[in-house]
N, C-alpha and C. Protein backbone atom coordinates (compact mmCIF):
# COMPACT_ATOMS: atom_id res chain seq x y z
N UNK A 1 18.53 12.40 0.80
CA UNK A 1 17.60 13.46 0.45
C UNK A 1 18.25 14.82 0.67
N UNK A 2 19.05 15.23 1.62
CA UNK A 2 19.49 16.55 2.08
C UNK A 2 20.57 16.38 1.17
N UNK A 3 21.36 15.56 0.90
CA UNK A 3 21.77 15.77 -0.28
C UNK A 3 21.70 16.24 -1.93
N UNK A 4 20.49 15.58 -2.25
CA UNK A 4 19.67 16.31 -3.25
C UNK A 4 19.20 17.78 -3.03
N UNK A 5 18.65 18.04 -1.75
CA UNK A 5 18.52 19.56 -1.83
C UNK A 5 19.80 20.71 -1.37
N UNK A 6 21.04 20.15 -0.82
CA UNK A 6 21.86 20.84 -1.07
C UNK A 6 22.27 21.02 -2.66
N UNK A 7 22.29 20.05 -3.46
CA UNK A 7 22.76 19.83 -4.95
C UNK A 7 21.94 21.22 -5.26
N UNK A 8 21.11 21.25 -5.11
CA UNK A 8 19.51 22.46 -5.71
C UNK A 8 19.93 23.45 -5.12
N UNK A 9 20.69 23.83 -4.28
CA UNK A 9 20.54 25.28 -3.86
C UNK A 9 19.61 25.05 -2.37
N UNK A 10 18.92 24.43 -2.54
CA UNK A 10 17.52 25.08 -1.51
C UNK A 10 16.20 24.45 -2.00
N UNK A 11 15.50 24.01 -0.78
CA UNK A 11 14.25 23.12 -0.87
C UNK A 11 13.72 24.29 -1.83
N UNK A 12 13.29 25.29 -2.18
CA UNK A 12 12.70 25.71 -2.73
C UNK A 12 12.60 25.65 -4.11
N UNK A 13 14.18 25.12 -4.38
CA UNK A 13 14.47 25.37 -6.11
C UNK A 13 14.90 23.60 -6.49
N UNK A 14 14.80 22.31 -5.31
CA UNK A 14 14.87 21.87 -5.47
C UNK A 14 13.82 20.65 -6.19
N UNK A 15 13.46 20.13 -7.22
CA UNK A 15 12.66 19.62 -7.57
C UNK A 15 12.30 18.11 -6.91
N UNK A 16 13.28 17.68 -6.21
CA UNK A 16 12.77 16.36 -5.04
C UNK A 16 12.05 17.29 -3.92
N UNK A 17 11.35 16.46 -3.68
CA UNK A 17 10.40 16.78 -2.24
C UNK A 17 10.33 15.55 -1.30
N UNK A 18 10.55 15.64 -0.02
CA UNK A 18 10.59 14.47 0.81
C UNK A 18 8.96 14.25 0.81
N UNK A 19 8.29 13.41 1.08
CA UNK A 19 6.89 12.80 0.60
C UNK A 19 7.04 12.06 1.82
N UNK A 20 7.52 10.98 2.46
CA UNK A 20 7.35 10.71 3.71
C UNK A 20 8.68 10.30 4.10
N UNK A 21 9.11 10.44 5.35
CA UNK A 21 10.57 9.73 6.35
C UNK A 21 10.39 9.14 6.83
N UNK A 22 11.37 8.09 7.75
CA UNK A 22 11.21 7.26 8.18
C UNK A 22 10.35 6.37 8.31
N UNK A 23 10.66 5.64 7.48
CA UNK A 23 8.80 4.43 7.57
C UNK A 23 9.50 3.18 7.75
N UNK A 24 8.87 2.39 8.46
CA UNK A 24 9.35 1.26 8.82
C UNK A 24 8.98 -0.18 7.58
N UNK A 25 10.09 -0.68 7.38
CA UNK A 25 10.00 -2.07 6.12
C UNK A 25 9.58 -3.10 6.79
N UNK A 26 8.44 -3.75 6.51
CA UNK A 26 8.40 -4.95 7.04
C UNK A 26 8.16 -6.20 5.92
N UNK A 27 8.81 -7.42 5.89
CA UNK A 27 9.21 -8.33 4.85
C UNK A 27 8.39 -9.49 5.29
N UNK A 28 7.84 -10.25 4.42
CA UNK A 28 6.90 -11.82 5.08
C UNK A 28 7.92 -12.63 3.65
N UNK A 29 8.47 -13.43 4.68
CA UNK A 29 8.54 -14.50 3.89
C UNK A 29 7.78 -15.43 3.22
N UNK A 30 8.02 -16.31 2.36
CA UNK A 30 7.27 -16.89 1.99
C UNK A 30 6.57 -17.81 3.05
N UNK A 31 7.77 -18.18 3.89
CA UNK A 31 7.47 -19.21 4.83
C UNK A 31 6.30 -19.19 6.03
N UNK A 32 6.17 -17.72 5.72
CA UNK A 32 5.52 -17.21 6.89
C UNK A 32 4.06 -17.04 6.29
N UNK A 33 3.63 -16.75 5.18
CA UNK A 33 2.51 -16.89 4.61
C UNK A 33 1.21 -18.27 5.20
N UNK A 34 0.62 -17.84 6.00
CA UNK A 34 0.10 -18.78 6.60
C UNK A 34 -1.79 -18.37 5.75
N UNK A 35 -2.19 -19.30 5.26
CA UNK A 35 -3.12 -19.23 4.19
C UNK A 35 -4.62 -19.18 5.65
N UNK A 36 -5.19 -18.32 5.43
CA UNK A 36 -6.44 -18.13 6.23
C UNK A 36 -8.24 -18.21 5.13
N UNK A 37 -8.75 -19.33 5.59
CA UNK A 37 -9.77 -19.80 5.11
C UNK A 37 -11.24 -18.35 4.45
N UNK A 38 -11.61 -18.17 4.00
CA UNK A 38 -12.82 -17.08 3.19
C UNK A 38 -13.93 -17.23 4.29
N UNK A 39 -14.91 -16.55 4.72
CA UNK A 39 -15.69 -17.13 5.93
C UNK A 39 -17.07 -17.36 4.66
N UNK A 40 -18.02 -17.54 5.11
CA UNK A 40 -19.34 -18.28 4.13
C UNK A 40 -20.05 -16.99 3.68
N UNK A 41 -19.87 -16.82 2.85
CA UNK A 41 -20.81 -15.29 2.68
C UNK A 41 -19.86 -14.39 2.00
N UNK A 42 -18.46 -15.08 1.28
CA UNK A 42 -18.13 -13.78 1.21
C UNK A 42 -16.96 -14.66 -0.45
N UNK A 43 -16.58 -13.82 -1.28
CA UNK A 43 -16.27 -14.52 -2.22
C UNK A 43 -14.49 -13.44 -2.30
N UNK A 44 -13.54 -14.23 -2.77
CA UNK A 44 -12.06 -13.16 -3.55
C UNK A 44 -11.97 -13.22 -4.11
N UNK A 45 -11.94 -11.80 -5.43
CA UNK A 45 -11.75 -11.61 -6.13
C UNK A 45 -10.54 -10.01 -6.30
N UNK A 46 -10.63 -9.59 -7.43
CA UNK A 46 -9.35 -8.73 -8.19
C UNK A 46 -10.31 -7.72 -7.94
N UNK A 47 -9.72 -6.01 -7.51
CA UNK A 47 -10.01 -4.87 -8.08
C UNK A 47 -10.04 -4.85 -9.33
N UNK A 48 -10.61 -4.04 -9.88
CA UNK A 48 -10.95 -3.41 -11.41
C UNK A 48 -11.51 -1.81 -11.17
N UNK A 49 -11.40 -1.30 -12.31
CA UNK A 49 -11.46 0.09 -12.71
C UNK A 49 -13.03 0.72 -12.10
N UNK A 50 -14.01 -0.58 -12.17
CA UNK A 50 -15.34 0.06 -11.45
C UNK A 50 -15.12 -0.09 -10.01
N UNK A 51 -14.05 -0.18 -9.51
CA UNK A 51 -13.78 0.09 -7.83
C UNK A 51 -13.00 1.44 -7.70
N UNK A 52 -12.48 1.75 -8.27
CA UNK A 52 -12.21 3.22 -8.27
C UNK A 52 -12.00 4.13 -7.04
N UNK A 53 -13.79 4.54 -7.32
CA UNK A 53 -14.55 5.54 -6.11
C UNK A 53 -14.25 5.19 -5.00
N UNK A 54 -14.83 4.12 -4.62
CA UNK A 54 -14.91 3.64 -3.37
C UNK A 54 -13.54 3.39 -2.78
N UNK A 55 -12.31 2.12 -3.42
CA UNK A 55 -11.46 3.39 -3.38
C UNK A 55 -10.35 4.35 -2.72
N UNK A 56 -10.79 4.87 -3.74
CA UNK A 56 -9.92 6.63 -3.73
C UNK A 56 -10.94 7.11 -2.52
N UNK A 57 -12.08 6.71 -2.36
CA UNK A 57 -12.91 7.54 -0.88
C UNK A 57 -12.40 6.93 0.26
N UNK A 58 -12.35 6.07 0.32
CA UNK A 58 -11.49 5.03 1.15
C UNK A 58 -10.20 5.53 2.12
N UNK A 59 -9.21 6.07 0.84
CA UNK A 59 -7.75 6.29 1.23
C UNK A 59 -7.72 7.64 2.16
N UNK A 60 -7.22 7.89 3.25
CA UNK A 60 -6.61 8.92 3.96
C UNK A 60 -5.99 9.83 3.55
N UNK A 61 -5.24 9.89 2.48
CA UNK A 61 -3.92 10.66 2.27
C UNK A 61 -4.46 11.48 0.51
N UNK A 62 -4.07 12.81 0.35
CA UNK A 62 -5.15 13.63 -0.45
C UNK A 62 -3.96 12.77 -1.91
N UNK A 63 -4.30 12.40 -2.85
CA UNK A 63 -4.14 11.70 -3.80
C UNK A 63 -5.34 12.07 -4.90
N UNK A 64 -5.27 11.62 -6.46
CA UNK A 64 -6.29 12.14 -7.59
C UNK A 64 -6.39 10.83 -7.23
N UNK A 65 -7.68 10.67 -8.29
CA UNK A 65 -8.69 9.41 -8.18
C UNK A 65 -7.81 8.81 -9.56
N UNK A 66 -7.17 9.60 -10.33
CA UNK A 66 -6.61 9.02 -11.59
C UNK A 66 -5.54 8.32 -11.33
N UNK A 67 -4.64 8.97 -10.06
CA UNK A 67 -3.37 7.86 -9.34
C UNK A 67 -4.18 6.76 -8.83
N UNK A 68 -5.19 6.77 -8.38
CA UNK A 68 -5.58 5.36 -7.62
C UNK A 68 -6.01 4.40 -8.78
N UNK A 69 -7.14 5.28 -9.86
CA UNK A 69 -7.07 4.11 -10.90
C UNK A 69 -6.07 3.43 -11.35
N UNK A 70 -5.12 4.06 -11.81
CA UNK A 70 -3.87 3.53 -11.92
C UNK A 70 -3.36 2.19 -11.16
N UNK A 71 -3.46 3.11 -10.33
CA UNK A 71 -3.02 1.71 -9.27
C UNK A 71 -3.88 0.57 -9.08
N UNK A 72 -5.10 0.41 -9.24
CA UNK A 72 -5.83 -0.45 -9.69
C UNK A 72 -5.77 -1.54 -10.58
N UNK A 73 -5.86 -0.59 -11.99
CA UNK A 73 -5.53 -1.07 -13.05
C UNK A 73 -4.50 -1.93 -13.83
N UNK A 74 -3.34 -1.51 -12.59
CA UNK A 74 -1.86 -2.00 -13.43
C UNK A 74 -1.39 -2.70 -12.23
N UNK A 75 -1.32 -3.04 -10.90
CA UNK A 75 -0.91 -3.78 -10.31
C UNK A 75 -1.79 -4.74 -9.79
N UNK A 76 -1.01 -5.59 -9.13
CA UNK A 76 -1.72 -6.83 -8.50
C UNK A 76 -2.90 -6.23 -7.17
N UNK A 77 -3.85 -6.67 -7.25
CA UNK A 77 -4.76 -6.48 -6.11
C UNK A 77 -5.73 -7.67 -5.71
N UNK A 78 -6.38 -7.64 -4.29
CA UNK A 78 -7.35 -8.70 -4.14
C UNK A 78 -8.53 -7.65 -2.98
N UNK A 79 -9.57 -8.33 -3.44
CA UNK A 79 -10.71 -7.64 -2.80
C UNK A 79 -11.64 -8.66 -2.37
N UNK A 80 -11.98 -8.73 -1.46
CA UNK A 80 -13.08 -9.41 -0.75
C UNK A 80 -14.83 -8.91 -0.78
N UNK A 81 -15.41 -9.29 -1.42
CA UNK A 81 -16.83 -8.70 -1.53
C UNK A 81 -18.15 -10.02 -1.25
N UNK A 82 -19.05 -9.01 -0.53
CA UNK A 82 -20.23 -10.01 -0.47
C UNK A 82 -20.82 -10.98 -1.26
N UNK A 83 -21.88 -11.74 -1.17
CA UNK A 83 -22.08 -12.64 -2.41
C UNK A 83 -22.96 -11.55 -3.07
N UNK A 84 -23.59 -10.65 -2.98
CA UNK A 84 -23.95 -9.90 -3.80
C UNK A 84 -23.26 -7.96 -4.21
N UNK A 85 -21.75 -8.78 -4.28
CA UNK A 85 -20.44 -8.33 -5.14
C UNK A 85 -20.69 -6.45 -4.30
N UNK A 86 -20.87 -6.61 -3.19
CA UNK A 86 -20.49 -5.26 -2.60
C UNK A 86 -18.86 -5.77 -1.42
N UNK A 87 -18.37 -4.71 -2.08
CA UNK A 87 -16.85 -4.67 -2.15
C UNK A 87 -16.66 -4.27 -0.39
N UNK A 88 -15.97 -5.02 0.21
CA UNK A 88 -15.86 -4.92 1.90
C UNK A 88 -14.56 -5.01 2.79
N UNK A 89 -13.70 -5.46 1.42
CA UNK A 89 -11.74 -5.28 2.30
C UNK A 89 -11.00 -5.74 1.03
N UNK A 90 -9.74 -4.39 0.78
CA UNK A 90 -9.04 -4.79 0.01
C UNK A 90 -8.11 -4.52 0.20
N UNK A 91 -6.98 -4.74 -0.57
CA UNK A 91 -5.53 -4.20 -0.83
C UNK A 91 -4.74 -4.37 -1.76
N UNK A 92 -3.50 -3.70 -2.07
CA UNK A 92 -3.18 -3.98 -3.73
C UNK A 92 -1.49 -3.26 -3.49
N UNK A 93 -0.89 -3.29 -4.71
CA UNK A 93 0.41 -3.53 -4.91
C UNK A 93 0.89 -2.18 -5.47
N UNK A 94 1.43 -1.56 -4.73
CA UNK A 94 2.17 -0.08 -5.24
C UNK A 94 3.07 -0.27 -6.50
N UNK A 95 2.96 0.53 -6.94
CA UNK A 95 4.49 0.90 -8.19
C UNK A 95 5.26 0.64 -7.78
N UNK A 96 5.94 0.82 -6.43
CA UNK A 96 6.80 0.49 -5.89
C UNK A 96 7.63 -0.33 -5.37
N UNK A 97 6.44 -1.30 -5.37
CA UNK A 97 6.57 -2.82 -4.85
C UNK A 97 5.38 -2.99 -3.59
N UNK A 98 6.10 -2.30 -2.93
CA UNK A 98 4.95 -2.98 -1.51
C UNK A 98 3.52 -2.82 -1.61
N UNK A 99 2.73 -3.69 -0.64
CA UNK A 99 1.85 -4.16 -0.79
C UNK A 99 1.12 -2.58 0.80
N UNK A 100 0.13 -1.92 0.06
CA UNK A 100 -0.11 -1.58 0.89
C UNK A 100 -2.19 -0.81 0.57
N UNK A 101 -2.91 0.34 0.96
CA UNK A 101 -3.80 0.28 0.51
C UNK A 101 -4.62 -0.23 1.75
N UNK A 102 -4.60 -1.42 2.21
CA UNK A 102 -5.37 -1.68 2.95
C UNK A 102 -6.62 -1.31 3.80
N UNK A 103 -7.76 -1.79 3.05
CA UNK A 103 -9.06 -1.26 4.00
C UNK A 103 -10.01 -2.13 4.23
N UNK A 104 -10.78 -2.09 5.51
CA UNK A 104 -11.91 -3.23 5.44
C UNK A 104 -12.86 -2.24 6.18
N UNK A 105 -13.81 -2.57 5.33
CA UNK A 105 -15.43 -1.33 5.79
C UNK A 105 -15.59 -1.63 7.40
N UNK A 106 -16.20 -0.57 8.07
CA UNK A 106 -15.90 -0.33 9.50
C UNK A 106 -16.96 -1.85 9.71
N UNK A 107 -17.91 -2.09 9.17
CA UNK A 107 -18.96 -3.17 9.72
C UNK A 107 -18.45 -4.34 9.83
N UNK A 108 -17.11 -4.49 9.14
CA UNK A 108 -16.74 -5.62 8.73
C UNK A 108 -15.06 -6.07 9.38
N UNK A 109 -14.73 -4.85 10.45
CA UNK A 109 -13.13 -5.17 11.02
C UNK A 109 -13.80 -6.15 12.02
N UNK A 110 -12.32 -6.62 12.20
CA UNK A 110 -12.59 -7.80 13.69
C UNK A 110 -12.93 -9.24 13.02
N UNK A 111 -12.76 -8.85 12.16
CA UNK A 111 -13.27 -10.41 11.05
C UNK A 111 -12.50 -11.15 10.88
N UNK A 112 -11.03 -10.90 10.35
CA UNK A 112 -9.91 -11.67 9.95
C UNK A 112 -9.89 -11.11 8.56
N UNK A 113 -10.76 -10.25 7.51
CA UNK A 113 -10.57 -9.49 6.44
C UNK A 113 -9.70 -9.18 6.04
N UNK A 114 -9.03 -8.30 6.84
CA UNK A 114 -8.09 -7.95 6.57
C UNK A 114 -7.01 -8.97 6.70
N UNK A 115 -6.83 -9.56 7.05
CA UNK A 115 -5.49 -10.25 7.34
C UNK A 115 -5.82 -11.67 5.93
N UNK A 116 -6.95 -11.48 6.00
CA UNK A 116 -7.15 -12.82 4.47
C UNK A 116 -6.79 -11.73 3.28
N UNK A 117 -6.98 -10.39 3.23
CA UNK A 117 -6.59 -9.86 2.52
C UNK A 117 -5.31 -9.61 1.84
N UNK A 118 -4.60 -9.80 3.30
CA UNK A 118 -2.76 -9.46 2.80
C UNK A 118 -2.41 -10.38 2.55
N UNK A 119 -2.96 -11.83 3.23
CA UNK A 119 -2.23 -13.20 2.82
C UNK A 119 -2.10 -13.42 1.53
N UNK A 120 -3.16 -13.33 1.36
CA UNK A 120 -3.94 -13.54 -0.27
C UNK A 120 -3.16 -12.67 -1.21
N UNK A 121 -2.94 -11.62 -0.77
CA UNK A 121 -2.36 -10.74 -1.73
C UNK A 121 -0.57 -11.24 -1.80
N UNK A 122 0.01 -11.44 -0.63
CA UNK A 122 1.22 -12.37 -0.41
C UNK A 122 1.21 -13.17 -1.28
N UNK A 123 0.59 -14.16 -1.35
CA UNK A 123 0.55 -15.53 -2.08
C UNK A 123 0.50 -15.36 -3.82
N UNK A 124 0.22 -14.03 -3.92
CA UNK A 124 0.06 -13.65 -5.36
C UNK A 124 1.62 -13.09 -5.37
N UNK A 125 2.05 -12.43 -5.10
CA UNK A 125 3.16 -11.86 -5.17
C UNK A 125 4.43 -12.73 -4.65
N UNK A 126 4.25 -13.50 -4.34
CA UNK A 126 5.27 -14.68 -3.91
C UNK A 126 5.57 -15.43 -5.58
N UNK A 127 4.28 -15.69 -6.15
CA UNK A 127 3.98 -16.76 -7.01
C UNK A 127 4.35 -16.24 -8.08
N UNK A 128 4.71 -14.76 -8.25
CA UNK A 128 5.24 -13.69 -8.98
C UNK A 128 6.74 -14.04 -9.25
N UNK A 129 7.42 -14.53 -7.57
CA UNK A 129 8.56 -14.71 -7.78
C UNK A 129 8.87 -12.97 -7.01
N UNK A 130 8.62 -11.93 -6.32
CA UNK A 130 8.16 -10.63 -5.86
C UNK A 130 8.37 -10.74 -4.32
N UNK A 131 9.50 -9.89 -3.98
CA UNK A 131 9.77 -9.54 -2.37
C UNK A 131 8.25 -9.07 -1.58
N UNK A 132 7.58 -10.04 -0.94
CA UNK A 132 6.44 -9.10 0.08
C UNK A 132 6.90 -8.00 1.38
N UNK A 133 6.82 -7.24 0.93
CA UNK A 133 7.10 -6.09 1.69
C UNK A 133 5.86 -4.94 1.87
N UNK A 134 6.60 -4.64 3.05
CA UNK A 134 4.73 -3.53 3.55
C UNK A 134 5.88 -2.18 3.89
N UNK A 135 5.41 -0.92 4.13
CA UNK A 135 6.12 0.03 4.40
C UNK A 135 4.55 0.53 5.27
N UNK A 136 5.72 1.07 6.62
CA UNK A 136 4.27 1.52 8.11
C UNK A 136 5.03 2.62 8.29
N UNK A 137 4.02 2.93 8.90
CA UNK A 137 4.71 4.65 9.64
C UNK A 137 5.11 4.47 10.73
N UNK A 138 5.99 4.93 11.50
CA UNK A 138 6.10 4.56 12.68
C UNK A 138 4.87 4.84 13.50
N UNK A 139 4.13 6.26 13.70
CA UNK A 139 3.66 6.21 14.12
C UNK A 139 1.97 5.52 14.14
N UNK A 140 2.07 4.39 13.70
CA UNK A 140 0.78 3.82 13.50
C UNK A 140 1.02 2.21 14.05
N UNK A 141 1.09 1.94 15.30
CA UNK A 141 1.46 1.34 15.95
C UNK A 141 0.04 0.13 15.83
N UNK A 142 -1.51 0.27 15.37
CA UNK A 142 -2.31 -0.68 14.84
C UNK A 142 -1.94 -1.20 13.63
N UNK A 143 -0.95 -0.79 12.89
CA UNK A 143 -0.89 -1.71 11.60
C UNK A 143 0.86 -2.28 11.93
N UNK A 144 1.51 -1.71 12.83
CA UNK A 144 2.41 -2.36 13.18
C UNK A 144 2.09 -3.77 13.59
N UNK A 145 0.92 -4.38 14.63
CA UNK A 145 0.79 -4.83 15.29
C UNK A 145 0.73 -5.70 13.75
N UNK A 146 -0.48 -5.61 13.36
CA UNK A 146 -1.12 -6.34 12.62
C UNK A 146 -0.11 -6.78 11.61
N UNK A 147 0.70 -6.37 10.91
CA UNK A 147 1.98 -6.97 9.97
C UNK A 147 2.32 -7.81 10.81
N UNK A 148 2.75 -7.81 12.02
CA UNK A 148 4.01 -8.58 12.83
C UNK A 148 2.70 -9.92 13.05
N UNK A 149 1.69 -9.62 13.81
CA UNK A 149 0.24 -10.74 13.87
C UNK A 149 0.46 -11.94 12.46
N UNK A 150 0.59 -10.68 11.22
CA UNK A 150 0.50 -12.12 10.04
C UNK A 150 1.80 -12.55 9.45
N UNK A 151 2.79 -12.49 10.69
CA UNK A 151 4.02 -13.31 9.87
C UNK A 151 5.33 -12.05 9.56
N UNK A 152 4.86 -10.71 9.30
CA UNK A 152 5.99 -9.93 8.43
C UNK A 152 6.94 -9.97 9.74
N UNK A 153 8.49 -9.38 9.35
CA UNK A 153 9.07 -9.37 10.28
C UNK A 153 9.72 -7.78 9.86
N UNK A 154 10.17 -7.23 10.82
CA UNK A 154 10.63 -5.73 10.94
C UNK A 154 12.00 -5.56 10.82
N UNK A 155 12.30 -4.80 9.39
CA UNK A 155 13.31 -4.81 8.77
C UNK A 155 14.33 -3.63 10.05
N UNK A 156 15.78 -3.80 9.82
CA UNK A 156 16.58 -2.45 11.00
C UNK A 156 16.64 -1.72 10.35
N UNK A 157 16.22 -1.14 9.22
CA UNK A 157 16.33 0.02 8.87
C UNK A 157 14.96 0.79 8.05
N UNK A 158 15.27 2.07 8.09
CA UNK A 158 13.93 2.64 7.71
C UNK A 158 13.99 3.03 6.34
N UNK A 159 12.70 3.50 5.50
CA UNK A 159 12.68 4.20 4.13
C UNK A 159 12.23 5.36 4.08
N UNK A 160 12.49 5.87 3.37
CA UNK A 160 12.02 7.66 2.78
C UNK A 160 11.62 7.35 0.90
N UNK A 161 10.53 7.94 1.15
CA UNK A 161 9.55 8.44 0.00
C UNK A 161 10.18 9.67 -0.76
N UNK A 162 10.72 9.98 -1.82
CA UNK A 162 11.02 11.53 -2.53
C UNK A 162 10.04 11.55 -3.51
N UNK A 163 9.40 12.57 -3.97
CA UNK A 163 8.52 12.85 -4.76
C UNK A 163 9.43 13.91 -5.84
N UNK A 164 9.02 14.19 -7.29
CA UNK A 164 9.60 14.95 -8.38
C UNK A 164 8.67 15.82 -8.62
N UNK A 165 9.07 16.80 -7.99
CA UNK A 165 8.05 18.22 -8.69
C UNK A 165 8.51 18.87 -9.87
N UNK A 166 7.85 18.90 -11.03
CA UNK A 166 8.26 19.73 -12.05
C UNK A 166 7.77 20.54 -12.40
N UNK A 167 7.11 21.08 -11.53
CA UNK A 167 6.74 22.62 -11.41
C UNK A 167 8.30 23.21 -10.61
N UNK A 168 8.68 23.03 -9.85
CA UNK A 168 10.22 23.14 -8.97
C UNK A 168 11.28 22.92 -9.96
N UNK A 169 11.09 22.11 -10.97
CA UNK A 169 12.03 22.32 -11.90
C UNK A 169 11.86 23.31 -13.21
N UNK A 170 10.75 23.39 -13.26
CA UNK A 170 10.16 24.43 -14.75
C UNK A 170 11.02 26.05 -13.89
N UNK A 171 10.61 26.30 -12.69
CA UNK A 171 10.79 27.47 -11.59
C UNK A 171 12.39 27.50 -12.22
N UNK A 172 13.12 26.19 -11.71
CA UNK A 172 15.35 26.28 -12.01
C UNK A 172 15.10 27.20 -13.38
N UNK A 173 14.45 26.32 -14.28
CA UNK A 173 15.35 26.40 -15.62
C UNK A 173 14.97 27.64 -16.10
N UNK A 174 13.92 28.31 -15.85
CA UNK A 174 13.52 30.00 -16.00
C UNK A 174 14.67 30.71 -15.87
């Protein structure tokens, strides 16, 4: 990355932007995919485009609701919803590859939701023939736990996120 913005002159005129550092890779083998049972009351199924809202309201990090449809729409996802189809833990498959997104409504943690969530979503992306990989922050030491809990194992090295601003590049070529 500091390479790219030396190339530019200067973060300012450079059109990469670091978006996040150091994040920790964590990989589940196939082997490790350990399949966890649906509890009675509750059905899996796929995101779709009328999950949207909920969501993009969902996510932490300031994002358009049109990137999340997206991401909806075009990658692999699995969602867990009541028998009367109110939506209660999901997660789904970045552009990128990894599997990340993850949410289960506050009424509903402590369940195993989440963790039927990622399996499930594993088992799709395995069957793909698709590296399962998660990317954590370091500092979020509850979803650390919880990857390592369902099997992933913690890659030695870390990743960085660059983002393309072309507003930063429209700025160069002036």
């Amino acid at each position: 990355m500091d390479a790219l913005i030396n190339f530019n002159q200067s973060a300012n005129s450079c059109s990469f932007r670091r978006m996040r550092t150091d994040l920790l890779v964590y990989i589940l083998a196939a082997g490790n995919i350990v399949p966890v049972t649906v509890p009675d009351g509750f059905k899996i199924s796929e995101l779709s485009g009328r999950h949207t809202e909920i969501v993009h309201k969902s996510w932490p990090f300031p994002t358009k609701e049109k990137w999340t449809n997206y991401q909806i729409t075009h990658f692999p996802s699995v969602l867990i919803e009541t028998e009367d189809e109110r939506p209660v833990a999901w997660e789904l498959q970045y552009e990128y590859g990894a599997l990340g997104g993850l949410h289960v409504e506050p009424e509903y943690r402590r369940s195993k939701l989440g963790s039927i969530v990622t399996r499930t979503l594993a088992e799709k992306m395995t069957k793909n023939g698709q590296l399962v990989f998660a990317i954590v922050e370091e500092s979020n030491p509850i979803s650390m736990a919880f990857h390592e809990k369902n099997g992933f194992v913690r890659m030695p090295f870390k990743f960085s996120r660059i983002g393309f601003s072309l507003e930063a590049m429209e700025k160069k070529e002036m």
